[in-house]
N, C-alpha and C. Protein backbone atom coordinates (compact mmCIF):
# COMPACT_ATOMS: atom_id res chain seq x y z
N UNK A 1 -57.91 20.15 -90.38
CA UNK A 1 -57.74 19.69 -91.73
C UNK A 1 -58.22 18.24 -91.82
N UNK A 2 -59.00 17.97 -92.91
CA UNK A 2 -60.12 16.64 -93.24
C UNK A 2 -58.33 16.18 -94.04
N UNK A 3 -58.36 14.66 -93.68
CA UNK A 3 -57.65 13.44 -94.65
C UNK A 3 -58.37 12.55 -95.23
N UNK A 4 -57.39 12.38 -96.56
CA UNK A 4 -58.32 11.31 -97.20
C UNK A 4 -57.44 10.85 -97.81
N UNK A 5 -57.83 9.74 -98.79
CA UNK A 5 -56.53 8.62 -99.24
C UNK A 5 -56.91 8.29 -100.28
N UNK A 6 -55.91 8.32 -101.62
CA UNK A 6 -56.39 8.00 -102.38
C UNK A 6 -56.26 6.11 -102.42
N UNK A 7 -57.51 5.71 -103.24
CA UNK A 7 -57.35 4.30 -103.66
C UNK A 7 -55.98 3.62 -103.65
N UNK A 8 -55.18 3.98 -104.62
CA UNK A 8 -53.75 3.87 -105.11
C UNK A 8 -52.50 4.03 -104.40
N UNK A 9 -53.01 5.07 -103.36
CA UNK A 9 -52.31 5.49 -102.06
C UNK A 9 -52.58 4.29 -100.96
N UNK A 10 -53.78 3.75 -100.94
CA UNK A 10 -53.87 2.67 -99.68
C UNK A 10 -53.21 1.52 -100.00
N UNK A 11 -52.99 0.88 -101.36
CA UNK A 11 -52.44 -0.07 -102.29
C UNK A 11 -51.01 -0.20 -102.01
N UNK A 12 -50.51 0.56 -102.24
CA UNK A 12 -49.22 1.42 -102.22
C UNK A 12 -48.46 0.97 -100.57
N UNK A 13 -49.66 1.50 -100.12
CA UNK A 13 -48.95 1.57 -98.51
C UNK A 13 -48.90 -0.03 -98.28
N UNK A 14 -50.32 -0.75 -98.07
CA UNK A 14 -50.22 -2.21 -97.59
C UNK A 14 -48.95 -3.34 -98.46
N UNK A 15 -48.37 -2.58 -99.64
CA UNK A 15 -47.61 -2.66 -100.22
C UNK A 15 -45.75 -3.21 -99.47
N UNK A 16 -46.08 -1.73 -98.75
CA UNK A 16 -45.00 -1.63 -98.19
C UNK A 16 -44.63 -2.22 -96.41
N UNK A 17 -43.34 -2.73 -95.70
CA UNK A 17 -43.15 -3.01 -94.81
C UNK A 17 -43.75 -2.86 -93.85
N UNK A 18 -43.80 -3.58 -92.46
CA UNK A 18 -44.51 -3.11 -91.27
C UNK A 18 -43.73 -1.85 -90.61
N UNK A 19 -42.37 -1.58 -90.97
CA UNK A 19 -41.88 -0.68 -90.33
C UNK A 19 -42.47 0.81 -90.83
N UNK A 20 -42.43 0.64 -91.99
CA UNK A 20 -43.01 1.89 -92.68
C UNK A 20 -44.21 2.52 -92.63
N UNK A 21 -45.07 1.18 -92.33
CA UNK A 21 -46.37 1.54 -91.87
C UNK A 21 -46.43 1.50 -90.76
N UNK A 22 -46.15 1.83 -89.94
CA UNK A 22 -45.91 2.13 -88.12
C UNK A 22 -45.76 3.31 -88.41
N UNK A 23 -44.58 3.83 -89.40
CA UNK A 23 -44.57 4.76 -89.44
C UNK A 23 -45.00 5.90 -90.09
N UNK A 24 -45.62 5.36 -90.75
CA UNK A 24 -46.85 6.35 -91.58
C UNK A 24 -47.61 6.88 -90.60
N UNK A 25 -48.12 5.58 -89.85
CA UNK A 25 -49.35 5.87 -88.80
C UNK A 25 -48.49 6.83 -87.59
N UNK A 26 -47.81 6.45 -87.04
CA UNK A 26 -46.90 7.77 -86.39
C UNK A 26 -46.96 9.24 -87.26
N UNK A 27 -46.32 9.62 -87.99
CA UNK A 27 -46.73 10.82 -88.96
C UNK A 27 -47.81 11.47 -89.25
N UNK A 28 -48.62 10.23 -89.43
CA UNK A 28 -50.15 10.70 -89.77
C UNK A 28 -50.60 11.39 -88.76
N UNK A 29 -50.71 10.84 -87.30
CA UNK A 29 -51.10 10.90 -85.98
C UNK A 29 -50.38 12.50 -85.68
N UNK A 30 -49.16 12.66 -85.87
CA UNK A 30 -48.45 14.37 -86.17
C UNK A 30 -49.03 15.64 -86.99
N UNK A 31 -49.51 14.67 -88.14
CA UNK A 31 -49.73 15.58 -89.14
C UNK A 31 -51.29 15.95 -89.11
N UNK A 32 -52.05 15.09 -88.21
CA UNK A 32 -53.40 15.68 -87.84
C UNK A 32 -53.45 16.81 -86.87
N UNK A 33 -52.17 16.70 -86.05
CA UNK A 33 -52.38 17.75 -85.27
C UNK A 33 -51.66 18.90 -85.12
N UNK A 34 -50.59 18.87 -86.24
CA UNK A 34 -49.64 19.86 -86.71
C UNK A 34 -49.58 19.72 -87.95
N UNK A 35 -50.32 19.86 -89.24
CA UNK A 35 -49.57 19.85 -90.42
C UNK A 35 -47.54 20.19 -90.65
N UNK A 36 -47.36 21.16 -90.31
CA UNK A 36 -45.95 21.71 -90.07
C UNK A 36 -45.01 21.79 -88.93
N UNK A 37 -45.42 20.47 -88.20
CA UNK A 37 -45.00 19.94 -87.41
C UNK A 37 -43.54 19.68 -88.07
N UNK A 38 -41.82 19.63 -87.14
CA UNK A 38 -40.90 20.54 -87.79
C UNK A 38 -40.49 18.90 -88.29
N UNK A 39 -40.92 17.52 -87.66
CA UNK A 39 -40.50 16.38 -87.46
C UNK A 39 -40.93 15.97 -88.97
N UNK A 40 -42.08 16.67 -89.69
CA UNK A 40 -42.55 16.16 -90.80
C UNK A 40 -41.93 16.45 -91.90
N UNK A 41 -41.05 17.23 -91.55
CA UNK A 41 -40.45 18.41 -92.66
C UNK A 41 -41.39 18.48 -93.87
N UNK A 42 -42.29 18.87 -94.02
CA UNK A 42 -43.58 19.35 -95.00
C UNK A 42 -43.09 20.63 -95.58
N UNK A 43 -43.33 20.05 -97.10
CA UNK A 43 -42.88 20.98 -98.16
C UNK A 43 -43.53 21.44 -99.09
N UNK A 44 -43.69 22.17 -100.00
CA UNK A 44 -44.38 22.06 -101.13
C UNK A 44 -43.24 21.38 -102.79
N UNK A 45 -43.99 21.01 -103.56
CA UNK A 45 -43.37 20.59 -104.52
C UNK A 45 -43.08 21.34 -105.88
N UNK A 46 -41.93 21.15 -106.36
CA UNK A 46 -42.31 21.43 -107.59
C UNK A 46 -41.93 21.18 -109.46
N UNK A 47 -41.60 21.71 -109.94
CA UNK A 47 -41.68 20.76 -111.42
C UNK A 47 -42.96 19.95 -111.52
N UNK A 48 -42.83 18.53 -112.09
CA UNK A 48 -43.80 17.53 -112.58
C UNK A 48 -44.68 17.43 -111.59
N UNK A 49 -43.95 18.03 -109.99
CA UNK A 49 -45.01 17.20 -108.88
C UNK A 49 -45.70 18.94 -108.17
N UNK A 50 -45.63 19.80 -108.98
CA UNK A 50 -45.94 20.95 -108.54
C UNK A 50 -47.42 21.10 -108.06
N UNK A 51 -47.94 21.50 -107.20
CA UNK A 51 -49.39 21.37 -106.85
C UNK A 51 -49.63 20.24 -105.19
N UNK A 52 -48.49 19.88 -105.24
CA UNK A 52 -48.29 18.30 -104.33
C UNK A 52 -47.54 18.97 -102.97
N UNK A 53 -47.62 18.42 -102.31
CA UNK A 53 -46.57 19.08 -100.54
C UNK A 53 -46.09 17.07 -100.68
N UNK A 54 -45.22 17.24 -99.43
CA UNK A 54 -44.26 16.39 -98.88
C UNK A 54 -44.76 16.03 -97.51
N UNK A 55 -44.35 15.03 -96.82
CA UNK A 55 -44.13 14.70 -95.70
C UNK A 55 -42.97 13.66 -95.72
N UNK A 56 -41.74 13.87 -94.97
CA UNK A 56 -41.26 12.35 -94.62
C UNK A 56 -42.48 11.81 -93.64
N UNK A 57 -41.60 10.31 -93.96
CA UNK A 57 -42.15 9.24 -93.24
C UNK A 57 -41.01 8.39 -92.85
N UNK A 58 -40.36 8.10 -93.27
CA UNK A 58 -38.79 7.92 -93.11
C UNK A 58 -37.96 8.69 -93.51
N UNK A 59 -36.35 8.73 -93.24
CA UNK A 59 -35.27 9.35 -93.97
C UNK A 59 -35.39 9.30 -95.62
N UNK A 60 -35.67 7.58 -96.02
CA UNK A 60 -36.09 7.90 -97.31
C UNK A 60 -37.43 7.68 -98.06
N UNK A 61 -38.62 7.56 -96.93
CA UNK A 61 -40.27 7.16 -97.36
C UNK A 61 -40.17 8.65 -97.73
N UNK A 62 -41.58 8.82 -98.27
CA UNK A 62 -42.23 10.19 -98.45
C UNK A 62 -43.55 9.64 -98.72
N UNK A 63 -44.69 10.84 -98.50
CA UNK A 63 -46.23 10.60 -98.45
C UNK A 63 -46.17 12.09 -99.10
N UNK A 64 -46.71 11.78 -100.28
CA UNK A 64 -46.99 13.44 -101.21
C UNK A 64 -48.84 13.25 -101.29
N UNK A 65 -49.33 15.02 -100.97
CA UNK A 65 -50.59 14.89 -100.98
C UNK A 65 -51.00 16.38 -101.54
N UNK A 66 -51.88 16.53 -101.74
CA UNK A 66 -52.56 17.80 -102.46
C UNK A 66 -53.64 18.23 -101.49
N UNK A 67 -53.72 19.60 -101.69
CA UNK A 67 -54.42 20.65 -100.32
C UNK A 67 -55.55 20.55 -101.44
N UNK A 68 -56.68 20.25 -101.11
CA UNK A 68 -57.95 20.58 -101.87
C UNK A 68 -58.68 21.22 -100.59
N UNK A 69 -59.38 22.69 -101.43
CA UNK A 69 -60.36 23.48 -100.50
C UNK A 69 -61.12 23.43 -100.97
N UNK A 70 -62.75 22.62 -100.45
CA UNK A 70 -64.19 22.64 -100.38
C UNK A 70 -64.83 23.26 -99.51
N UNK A 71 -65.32 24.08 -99.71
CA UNK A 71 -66.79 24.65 -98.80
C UNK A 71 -65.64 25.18 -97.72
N UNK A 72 -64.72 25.83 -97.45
CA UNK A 72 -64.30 26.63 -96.50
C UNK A 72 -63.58 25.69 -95.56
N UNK A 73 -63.48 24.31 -96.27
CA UNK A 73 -62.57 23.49 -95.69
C UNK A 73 -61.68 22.85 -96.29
N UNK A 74 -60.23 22.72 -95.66
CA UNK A 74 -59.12 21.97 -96.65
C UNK A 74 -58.81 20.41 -96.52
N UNK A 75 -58.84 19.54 -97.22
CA UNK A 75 -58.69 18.19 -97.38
C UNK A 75 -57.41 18.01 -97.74
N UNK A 76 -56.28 17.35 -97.18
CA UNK A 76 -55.05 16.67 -97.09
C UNK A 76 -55.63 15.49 -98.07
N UNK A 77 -55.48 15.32 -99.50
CA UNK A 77 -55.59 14.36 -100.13
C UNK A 77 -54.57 13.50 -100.74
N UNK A 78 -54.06 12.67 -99.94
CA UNK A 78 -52.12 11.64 -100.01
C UNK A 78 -53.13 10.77 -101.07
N UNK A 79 -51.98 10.88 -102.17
CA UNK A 79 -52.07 9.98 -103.32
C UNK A 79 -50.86 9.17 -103.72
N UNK A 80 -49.86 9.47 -103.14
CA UNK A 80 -48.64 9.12 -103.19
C UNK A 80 -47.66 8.26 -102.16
N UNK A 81 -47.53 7.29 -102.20
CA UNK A 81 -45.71 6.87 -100.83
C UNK A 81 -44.95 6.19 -101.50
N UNK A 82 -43.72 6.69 -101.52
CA UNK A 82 -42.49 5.60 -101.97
C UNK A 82 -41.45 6.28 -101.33
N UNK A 83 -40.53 5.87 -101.74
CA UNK A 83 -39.09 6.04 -101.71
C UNK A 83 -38.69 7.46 -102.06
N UNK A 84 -37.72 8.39 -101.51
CA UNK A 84 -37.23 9.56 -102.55
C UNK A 84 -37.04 9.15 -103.77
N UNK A 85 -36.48 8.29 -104.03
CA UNK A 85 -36.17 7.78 -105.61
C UNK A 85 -36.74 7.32 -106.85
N UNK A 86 -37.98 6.67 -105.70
CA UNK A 86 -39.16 6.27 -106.67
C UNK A 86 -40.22 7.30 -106.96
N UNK A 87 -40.22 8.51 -106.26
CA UNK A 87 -41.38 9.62 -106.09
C UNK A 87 -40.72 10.25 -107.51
N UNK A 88 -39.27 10.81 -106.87
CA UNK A 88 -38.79 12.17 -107.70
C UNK A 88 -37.63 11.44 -108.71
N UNK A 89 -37.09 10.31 -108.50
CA UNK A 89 -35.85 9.72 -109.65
C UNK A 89 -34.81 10.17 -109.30
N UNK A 90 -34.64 10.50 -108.23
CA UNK A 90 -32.57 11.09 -108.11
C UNK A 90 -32.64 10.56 -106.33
C-alpha cells in the first residue's frame, strides 16, 4: 500500500508535540507493514467521517485517512490528526 499526505495533514502534524510525532512515525513505520496491525486498532468510519478509516497514534491522537484505488493500486491518503475530540467532538 502507496502513502501519501495530505498538505493540511503535514501542517497539522508539525503542529503538534515531539511526542506525538515520534509517534506517528512509530505507527506509520507499523502501518506500512501491517495496515491491521492489532497495535493500530484501524477502523473504518462512520456518519460525517464515513469513507475515512482510523489509526491510533496515541490513546487519544488519531490519523484518519481514505483508501483511494488507482490503476490496481491502493493509496493510504491521511488527511487528518488530532485528538479524539477534535476529530469526532465527544
Amino acid at each position: 500500500m502507496k502513502i501519501q499526505y495530505d498538505p493540511g495533514f503535514i501542517k497539522q502534524l508539525k503542529k503538534t508535540n515531539v511526542r506525538i510525532r515520534k509517534s506517528f512515525i512509530k505507527k506509520i513505520y507499523v502501518f506500512q507493514r501491517n495496515p491491521n496491525d492489532v497495535i493500530l486498532r484501524n477502523h473504518a468510519l462512520h456518519g460525517e467521517w464515513k469513507g475515512y478509516r482510523s489509526i491510533n497514534v496515541t490513546a487519544d491522537w488519531r490519523a484518519l485517512y481514505e483508501e483511494i484505488n488507482e490503476r490496481e493500486e491502493i493509496t493510504a491518503y491521511f488527511t487528518f490528526i488530532g485528538t479524539h475530540k477534535d476529530l469526532y467532538g465527544w
